[in-house]
C-alpha atoms as a PDB file:
ATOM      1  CA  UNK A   1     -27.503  64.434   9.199  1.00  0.00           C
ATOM      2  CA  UNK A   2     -27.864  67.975   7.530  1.00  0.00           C
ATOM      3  CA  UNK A   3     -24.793  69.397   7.554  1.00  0.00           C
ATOM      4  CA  UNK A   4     -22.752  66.562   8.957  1.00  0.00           C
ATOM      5  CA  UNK A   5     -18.926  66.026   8.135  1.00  0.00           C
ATOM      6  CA  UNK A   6     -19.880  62.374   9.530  1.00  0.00           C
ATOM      7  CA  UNK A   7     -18.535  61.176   5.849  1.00  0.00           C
ATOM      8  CA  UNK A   8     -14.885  61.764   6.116  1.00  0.00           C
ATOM      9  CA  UNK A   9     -14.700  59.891   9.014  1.00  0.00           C
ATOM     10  CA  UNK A  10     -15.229  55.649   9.524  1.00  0.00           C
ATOM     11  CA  UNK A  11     -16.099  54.421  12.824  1.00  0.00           C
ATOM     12  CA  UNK A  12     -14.166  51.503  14.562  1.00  0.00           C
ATOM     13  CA  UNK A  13     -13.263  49.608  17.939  1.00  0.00           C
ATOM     14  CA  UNK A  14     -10.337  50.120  20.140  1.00  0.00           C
ATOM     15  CA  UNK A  15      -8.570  47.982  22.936  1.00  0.00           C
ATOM     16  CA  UNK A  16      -6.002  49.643  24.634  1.00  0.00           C
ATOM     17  CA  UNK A  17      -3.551  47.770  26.672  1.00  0.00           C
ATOM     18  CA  UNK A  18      -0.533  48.493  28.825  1.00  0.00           C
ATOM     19  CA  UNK A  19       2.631  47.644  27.100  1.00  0.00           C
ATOM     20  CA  UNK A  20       4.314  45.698  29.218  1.00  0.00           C
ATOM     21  CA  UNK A  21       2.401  43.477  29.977  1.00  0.00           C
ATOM     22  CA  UNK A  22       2.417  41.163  27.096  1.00  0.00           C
ATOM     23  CA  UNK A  23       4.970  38.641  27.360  1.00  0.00           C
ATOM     24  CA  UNK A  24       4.792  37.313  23.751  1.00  0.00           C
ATOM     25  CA  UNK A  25       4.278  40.071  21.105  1.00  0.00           C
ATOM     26  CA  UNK A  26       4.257  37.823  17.870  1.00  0.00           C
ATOM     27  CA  UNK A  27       1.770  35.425  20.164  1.00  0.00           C
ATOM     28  CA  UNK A  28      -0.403  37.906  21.202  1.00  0.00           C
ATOM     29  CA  UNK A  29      -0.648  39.551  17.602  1.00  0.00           C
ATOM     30  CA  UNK A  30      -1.414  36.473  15.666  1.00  0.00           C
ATOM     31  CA  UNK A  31      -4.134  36.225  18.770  1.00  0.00           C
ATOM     32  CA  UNK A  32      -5.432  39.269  18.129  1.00  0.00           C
ATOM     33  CA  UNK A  33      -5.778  39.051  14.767  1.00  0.00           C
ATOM     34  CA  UNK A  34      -7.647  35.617  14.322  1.00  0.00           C
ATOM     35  CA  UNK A  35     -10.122  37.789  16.751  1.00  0.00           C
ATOM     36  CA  UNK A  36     -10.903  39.890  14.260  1.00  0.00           C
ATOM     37  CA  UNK A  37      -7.855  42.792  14.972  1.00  0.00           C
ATOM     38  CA  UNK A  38      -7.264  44.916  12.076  1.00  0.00           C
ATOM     39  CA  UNK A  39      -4.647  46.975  12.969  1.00  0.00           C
ATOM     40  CA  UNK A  40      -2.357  46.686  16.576  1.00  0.00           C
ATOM     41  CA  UNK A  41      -0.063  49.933  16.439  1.00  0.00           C
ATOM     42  CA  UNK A  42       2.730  51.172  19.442  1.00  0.00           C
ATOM     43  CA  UNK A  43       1.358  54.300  20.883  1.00  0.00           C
ATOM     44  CA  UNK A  44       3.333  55.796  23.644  1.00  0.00           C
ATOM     45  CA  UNK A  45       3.470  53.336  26.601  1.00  0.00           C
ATOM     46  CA  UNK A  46      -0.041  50.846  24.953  1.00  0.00           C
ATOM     47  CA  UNK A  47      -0.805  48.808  22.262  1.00  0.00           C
ATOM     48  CA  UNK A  48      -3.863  50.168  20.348  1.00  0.00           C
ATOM     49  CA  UNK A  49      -5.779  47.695  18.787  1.00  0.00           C
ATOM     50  CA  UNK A  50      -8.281  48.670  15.806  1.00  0.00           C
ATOM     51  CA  UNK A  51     -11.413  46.458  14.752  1.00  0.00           C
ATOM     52  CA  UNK A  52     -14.432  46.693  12.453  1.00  0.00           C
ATOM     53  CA  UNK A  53     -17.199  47.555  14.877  1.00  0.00           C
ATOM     54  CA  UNK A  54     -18.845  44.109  14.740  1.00  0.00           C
ATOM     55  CA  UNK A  55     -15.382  42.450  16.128  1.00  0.00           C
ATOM     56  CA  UNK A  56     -14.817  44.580  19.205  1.00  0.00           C
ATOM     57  CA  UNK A  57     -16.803  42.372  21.381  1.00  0.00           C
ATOM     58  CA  UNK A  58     -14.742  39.028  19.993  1.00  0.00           C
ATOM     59  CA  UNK A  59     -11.731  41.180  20.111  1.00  0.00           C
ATOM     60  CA  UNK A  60     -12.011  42.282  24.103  1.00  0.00           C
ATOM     61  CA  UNK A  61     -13.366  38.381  24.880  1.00  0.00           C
ATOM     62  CA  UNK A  62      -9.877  37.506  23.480  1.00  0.00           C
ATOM     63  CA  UNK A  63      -7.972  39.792  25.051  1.00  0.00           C
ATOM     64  CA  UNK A  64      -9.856  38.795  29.204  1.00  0.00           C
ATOM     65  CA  UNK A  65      -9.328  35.135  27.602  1.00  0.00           C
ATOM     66  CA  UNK A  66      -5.744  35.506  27.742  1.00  0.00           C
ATOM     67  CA  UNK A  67      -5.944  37.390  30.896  1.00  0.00           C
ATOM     68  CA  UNK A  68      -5.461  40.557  30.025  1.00  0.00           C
ATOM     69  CA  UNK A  69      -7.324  43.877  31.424  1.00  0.00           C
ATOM     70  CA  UNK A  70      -7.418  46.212  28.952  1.00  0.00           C
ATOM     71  CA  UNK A  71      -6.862  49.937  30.149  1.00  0.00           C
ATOM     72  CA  UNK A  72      -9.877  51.090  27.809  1.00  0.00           C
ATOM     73  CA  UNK A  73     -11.910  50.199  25.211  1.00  0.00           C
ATOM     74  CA  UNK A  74     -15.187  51.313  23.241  1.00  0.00           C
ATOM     75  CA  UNK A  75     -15.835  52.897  19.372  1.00  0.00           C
ATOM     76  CA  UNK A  76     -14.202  55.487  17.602  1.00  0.00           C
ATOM     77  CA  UNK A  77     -14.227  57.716  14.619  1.00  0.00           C
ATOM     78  CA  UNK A  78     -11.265  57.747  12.668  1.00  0.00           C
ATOM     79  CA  UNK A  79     -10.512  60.402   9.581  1.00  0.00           C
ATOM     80  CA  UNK A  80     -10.939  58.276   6.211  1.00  0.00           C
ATOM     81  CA  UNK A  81      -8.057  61.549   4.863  1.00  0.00           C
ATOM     82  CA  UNK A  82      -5.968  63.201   7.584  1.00  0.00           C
ATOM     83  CA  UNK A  83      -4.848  66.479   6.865  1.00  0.00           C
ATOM     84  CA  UNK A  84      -1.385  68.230   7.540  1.00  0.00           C
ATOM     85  CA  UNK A  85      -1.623  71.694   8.915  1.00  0.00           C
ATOM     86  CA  UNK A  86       0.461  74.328   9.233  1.00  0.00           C
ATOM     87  CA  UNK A  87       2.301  75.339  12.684  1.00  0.00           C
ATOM     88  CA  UNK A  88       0.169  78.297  13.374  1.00  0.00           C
ATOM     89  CA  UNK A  89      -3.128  76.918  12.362  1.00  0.00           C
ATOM     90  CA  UNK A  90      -2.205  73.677  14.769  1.00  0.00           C
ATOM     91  CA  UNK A  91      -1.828  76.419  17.505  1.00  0.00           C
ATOM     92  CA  UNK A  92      -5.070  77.942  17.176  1.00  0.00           C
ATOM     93  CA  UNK A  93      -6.905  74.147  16.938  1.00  0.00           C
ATOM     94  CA  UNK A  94      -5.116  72.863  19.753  1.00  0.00           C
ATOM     95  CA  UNK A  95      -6.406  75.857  21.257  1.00  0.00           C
ATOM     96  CA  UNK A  96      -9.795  74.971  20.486  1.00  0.00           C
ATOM     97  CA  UNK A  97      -9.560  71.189  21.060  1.00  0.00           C
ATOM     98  CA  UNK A  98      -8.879  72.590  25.137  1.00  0.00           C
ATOM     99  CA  UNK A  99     -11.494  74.483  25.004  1.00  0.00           C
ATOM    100  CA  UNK A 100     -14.044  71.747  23.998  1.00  0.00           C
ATOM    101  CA  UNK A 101     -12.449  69.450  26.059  1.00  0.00           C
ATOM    102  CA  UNK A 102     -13.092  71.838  29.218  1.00  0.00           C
ATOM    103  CA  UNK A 103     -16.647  72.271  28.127  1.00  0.00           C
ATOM    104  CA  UNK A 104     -19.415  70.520  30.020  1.00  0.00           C
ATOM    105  CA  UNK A 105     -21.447  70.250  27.126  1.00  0.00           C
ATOM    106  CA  UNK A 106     -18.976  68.639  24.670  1.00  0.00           C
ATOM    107  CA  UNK A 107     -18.998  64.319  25.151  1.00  0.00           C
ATOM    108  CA  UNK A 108     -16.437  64.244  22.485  1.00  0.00           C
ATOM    109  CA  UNK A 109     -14.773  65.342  19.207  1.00  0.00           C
ATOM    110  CA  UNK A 110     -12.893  64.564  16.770  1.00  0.00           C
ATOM    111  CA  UNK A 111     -10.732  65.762  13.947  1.00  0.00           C
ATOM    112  CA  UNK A 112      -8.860  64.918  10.207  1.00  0.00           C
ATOM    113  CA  UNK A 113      -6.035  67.055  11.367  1.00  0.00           C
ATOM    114  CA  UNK A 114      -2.718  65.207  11.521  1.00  0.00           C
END
Protein backbone atom coordinates (compact mmCIF):
# COMPACT_ATOMS: atom_id res chain seq x y z
CA UNK A 1 0.00 0.00 0.00
CA UNK A 2 1.47 3.45 -1.18
CA UNK A 3 1.87 5.35 1.60
CA UNK A 4 0.90 2.87 4.25
CA UNK A 5 2.32 2.97 7.94
CA UNK A 6 0.92 -0.80 7.81
CA UNK A 7 4.80 -1.73 8.73
CA UNK A 8 5.08 -0.56 12.24
CA UNK A 9 2.31 -2.41 13.17
CA UNK A 10 1.86 -6.68 13.41
CA UNK A 11 -1.49 -8.06 13.27
CA UNK A 12 -2.81 -10.65 15.89
CA UNK A 13 -5.94 -12.40 17.61
CA UNK A 14 -7.68 -11.44 20.72
CA UNK A 15 -10.09 -13.29 23.22
CA UNK A 16 -11.43 -11.25 25.73
CA UNK A 17 -13.00 -12.71 28.74
CA UNK A 18 -14.69 -11.53 31.90
CA UNK A 19 -12.47 -11.84 34.85
CA UNK A 20 -14.24 -13.51 37.13
CA UNK A 21 -15.21 -16.01 35.74
CA UNK A 22 -12.28 -18.27 35.67
CA UNK A 23 -12.06 -20.35 38.60
CA UNK A 24 -8.48 -21.66 38.07
CA UNK A 25 -6.04 -18.99 36.72
CA UNK A 26 -2.77 -21.19 36.54
CA UNK A 27 -5.34 -23.98 34.86
CA UNK A 28 -6.79 -21.89 32.51
CA UNK A 29 -3.32 -20.28 31.44
CA UNK A 30 -1.43 -23.42 30.88
CA UNK A 31 -4.90 -24.13 28.76
CA UNK A 32 -4.57 -21.33 26.91
CA UNK A 33 -1.30 -21.58 26.08
CA UNK A 34 -1.03 -25.26 24.73
CA UNK A 35 -3.88 -23.54 22.36
CA UNK A 36 -1.61 -21.57 20.87
CA UNK A 37 -1.95 -18.22 23.49
CA UNK A 38 0.93 -16.01 23.28
CA UNK A 39 0.39 -13.56 25.64
CA UNK A 40 -2.81 -13.50 28.49
CA UNK A 41 -2.44 -9.93 30.19
CA UNK A 42 -5.01 -8.28 33.18
CA UNK A 43 -6.75 -5.42 31.58
CA UNK A 44 -9.23 -3.65 33.70
CA UNK A 45 -12.04 -6.08 34.69
CA UNK A 46 -10.87 -9.10 31.40
CA UNK A 47 -8.26 -11.21 30.56
CA UNK A 48 -6.89 -10.34 27.06
CA UNK A 49 -5.56 -13.08 25.34
CA UNK A 50 -3.03 -12.50 22.28
CA UNK A 51 -2.40 -15.18 19.41
CA UNK A 52 -0.60 -15.42 16.07
CA UNK A 53 -3.45 -15.03 13.61
CA UNK A 54 -3.45 -18.70 12.54
CA UNK A 55 -4.23 -19.79 16.39
CA UNK A 56 -7.26 -17.62 17.09
CA UNK A 57 -9.64 -20.14 15.84
CA UNK A 58 -7.84 -23.10 18.17
CA UNK A 59 -7.56 -20.48 20.78
CA UNK A 60 -11.58 -19.48 20.96
CA UNK A 61 -12.43 -23.55 20.38
CA UNK A 62 -10.48 -23.84 23.70
CA UNK A 63 -11.81 -21.29 25.44
CA UNK A 64 -16.17 -22.61 24.41
CA UNK A 65 -14.39 -26.12 25.26
CA UNK A 66 -13.98 -25.18 28.71
CA UNK A 67 -17.19 -23.38 28.72
CA UNK A 68 -16.37 -20.17 28.55
CA UNK A 69 -18.15 -17.21 26.43
CA UNK A 70 -15.80 -14.90 25.57
CA UNK A 71 -17.02 -11.14 25.71
CA UNK A 72 -15.21 -10.47 22.23
CA UNK A 73 -12.93 -11.66 19.98
CA UNK A 74 -11.53 -11.07 16.29
CA UNK A 75 -7.86 -9.58 14.80
CA UNK A 76 -5.95 -6.75 15.71
CA UNK A 77 -3.08 -4.52 14.86
CA UNK A 78 -0.70 -4.00 17.43
CA UNK A 79 2.37 -1.23 17.26
CA UNK A 80 5.71 -3.37 16.65
CA UNK A 81 7.37 0.34 18.73
CA UNK A 82 4.95 2.29 20.93
CA UNK A 83 5.72 5.71 21.39
CA UNK A 84 5.53 7.99 24.59
CA UNK A 85 4.02 11.36 24.03
CA UNK A 86 3.94 14.29 25.69
CA UNK A 87 0.78 15.56 27.87
CA UNK A 88 -0.33 18.13 25.43
CA UNK A 89 0.21 16.24 22.28
CA UNK A 90 -1.92 13.17 24.07
CA UNK A 91 -4.66 15.91 24.43
CA UNK A 92 -4.88 16.89 20.98
CA UNK A 93 -4.80 12.85 19.75
CA UNK A 94 -7.26 11.85 22.15
CA UNK A 95 -9.05 14.59 20.65
CA UNK A 96 -8.78 13.17 17.36
CA UNK A 97 -9.18 9.47 18.28
CA UNK A 98 -13.15 10.93 19.37
CA UNK A 99 -13.48 12.37 16.50
CA UNK A 100 -12.79 9.27 14.29
CA UNK A 101 -14.50 7.24 16.53
CA UNK A 102 -17.80 9.47 16.02
CA UNK A 103 -17.29 9.33 12.32
CA UNK A 104 -19.52 7.14 10.19
CA UNK A 105 -16.97 6.57 7.80
CA UNK A 106 -14.11 5.40 10.08
CA UNK A 107 -14.44 1.13 10.82
CA UNK A 108 -11.41 1.49 12.91
CA UNK A 109 -7.95 2.87 13.84
CA UNK A 110 -5.23 2.43 15.41
CA UNK A 111 -2.15 3.99 16.88
CA UNK A 112 1.86 3.49 18.25
CA UNK A 113 1.07 6.04 20.85
CA UNK A 114 1.50 4.76 24.40
Amino acid sequence: NSGSVQWMFEQFGFIDIVNDIIKDRDEFELAMMDAGAEDIEDENDKIKIKTKVESLQTALEKVKGLKIEPEDSGLEWIAKDKIKVEPNIEEKLNKLFEILTEHDDVEDFYTNAE
